[in-house]
C-alpha atoms as a PDB file:
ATOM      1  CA  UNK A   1    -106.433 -47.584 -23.598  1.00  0.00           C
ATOM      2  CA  UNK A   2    -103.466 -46.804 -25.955  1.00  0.00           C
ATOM      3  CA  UNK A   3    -101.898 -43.116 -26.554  1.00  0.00           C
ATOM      4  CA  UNK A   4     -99.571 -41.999 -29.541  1.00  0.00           C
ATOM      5  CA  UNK A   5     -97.207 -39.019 -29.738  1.00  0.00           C
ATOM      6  CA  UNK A   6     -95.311 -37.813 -32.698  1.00  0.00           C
ATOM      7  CA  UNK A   7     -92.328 -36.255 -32.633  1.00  0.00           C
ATOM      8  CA  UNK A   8     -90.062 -34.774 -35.470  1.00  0.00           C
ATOM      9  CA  UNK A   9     -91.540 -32.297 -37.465  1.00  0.00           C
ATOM     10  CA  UNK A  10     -90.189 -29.367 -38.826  1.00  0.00           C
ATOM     11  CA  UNK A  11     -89.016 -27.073 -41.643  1.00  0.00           C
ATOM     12  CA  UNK A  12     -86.886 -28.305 -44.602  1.00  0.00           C
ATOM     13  CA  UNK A  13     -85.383 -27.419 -47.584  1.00  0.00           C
ATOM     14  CA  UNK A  14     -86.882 -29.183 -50.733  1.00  0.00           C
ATOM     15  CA  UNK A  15     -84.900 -32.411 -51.507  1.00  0.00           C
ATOM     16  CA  UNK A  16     -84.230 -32.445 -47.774  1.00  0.00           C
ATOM     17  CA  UNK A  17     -85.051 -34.934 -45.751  1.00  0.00           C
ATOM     18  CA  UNK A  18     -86.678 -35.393 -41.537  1.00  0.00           C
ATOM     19  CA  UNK A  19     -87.722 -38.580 -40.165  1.00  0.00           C
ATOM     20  CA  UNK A  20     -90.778 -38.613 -37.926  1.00  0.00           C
ATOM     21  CA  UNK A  21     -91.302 -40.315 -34.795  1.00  0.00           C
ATOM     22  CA  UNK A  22     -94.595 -42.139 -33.343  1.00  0.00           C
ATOM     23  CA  UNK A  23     -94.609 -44.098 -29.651  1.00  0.00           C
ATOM     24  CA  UNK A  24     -97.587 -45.845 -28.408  1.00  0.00           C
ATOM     25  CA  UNK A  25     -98.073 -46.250 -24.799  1.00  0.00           C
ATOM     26  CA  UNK A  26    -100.861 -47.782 -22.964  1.00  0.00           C
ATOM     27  CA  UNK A  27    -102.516 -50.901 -24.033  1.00  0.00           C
ATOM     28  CA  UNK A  28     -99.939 -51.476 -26.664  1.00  0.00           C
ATOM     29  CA  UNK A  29    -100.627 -55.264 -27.373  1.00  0.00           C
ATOM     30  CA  UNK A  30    -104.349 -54.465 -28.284  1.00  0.00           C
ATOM     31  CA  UNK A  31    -102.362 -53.051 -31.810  1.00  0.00           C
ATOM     32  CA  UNK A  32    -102.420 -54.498 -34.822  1.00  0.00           C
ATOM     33  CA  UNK A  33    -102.260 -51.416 -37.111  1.00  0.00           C
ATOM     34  CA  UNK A  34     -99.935 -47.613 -36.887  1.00  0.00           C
ATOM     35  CA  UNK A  35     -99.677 -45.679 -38.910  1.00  0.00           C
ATOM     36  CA  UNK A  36     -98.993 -41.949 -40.698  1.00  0.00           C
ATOM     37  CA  UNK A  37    -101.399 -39.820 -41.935  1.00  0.00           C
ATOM     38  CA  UNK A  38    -101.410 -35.987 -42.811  1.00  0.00           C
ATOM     39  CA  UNK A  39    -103.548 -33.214 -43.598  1.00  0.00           C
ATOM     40  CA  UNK A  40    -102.658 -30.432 -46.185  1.00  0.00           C
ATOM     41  CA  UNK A  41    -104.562 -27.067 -45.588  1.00  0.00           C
ATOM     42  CA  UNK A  42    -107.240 -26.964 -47.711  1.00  0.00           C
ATOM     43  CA  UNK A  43    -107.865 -30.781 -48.120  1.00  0.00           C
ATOM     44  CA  UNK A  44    -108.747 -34.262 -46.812  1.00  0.00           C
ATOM     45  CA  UNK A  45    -106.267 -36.282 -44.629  1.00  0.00           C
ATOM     46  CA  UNK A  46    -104.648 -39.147 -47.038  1.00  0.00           C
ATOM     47  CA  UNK A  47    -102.865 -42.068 -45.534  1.00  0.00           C
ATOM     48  CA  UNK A  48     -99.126 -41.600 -45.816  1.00  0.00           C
ATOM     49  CA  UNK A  49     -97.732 -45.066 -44.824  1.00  0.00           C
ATOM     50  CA  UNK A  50     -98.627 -47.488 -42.533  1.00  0.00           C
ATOM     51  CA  UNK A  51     -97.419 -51.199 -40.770  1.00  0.00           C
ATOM     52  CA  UNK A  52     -99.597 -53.801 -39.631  1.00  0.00           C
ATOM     53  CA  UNK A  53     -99.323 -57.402 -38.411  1.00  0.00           C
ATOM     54  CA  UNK A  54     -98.911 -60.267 -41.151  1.00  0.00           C
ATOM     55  CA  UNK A  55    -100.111 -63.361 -39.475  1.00  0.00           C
ATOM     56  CA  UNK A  56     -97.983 -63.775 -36.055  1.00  0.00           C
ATOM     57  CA  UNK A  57     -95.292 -60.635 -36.971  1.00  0.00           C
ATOM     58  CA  UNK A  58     -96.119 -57.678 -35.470  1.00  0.00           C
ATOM     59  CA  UNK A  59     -96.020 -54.636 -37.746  1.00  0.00           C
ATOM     60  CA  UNK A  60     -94.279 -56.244 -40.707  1.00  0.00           C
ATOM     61  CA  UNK A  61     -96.636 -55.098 -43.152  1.00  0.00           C
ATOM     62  CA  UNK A  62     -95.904 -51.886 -44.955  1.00  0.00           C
ATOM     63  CA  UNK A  63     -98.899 -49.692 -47.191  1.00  0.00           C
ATOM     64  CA  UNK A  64     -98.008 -46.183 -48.931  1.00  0.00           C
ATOM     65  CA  UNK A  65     -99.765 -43.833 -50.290  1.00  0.00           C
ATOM     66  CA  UNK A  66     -99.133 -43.248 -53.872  1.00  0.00           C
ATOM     67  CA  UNK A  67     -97.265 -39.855 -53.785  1.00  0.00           C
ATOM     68  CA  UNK A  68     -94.930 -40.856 -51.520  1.00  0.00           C
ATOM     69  CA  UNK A  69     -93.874 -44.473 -52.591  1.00  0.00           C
ATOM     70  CA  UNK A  70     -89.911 -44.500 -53.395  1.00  0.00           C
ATOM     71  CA  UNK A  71     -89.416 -41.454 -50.729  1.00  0.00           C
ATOM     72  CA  UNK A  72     -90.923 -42.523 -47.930  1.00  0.00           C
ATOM     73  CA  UNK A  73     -90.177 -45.424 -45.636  1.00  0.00           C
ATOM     74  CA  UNK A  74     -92.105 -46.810 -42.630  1.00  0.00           C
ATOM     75  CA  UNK A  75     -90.574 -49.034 -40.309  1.00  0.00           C
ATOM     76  CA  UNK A  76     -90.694 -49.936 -36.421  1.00  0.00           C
ATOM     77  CA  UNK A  77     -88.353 -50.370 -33.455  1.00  0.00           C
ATOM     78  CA  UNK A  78     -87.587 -53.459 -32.786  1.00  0.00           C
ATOM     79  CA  UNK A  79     -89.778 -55.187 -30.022  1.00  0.00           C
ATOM     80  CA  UNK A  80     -91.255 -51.578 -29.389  1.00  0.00           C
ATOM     81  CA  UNK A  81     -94.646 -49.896 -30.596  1.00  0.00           C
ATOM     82  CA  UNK A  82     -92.852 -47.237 -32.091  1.00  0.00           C
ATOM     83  CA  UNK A  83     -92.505 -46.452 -35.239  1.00  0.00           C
ATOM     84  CA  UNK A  84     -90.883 -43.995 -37.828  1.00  0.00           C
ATOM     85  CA  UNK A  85     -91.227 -42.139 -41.183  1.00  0.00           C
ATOM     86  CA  UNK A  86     -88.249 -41.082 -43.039  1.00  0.00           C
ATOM     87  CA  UNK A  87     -89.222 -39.238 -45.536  1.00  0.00           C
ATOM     88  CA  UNK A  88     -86.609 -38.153 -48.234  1.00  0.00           C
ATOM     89  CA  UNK A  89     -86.751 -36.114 -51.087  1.00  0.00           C
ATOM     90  CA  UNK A  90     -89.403 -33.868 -49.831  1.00  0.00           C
ATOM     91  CA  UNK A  91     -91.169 -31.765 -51.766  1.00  0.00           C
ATOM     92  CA  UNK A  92     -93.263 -28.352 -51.164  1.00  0.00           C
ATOM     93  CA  UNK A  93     -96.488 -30.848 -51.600  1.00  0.00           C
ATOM     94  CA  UNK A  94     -95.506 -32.702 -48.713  1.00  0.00           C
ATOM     95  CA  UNK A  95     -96.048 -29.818 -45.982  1.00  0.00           C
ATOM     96  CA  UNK A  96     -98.898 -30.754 -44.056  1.00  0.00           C
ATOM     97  CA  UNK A  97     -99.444 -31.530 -40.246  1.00  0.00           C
ATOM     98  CA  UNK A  98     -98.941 -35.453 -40.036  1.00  0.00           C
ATOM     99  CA  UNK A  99    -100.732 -37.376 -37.826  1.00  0.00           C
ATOM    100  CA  UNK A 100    -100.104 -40.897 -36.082  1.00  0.00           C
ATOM    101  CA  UNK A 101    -102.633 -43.337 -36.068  1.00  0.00           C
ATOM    102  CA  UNK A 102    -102.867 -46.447 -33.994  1.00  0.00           C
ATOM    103  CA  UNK A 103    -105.733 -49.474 -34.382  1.00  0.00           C
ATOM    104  CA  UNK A 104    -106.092 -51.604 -31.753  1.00  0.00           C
ATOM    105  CA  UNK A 105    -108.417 -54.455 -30.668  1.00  0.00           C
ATOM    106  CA  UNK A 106    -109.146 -55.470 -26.793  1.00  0.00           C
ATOM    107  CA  UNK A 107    -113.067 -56.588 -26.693  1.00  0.00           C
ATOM    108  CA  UNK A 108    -114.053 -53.378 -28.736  1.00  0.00           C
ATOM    109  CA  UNK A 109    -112.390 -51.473 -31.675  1.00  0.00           C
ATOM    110  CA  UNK A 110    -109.671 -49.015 -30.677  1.00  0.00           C
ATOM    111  CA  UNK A 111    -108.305 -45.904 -32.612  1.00  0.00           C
ATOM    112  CA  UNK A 112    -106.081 -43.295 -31.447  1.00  0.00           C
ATOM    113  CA  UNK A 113    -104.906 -40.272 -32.981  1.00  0.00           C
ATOM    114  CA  UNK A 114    -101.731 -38.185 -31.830  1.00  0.00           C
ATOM    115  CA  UNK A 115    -101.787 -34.570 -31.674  1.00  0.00           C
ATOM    116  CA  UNK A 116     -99.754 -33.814 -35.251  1.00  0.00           C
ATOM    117  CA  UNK A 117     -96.360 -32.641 -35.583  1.00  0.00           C
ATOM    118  CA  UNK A 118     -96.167 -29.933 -38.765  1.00  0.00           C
ATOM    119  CA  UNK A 119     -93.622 -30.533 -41.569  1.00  0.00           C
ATOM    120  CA  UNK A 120     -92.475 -27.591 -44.111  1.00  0.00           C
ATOM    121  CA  UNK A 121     -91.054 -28.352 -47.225  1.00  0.00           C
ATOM    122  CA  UNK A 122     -89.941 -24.812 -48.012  1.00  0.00           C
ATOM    123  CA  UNK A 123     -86.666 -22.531 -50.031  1.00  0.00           C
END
């Protein structure tokens, strides 16, 4: 099986900025998909950003959500199943609990959620 676990929330200033962390353990070369996701109180979860593979590169391929393009960026250790958000100019809009997300594939579908990590974008 796989497991995720974010790290990195917090409370910042708007404009500020946090980076978020995600490491998958487990089955980690069933993966071809992680990912951030958040939920704002009172509404849906919305994908934030996420990498998957492009042909034989492993998480090269980036996707944003539309409110975040230009602030956010999603990227991955190096020869590791863990990835990051950076997320700069935040805004009050942003604070939400984000979620990791990790699709994987090993003779049935795998999905994995980690436990959330808050982020505040507060004065």
């Amino acid at each position: 099986q796989v497991q995720v676990v974010e790290s990195g929330g917090g409370l910042v200033q708007p404009g500020g900025s946090l980076r978020l962390s995600c490491e998958a353990s487990g089955l980690t070369e069933s993966i071809y998909e992680m990912g951030w996701y958040r939920q704002a109180p009172g509404k849906l979860r919305e994908m934030v950003a996420t990498l998957s593979n492009a042909g034989l590169t492993t998480l090269s391929r980036a996707k944003y959500g539309g409110t975040v393009k230009g602030r956010f960026t999603v990227s991955r250790e190096h020869a590791k199943y863990t990835v990051y958000l950076q997320m700069n100019n935040l805004e009050p809009d942003d604070t939400a609990v984000y979620y990791c997300n990790a699709l994987g594939y090993d003779a049935a579908s795998i999905e994995v959620w980690g436990q959330g990590t808050l982020v505040t974008v507060s004065v």
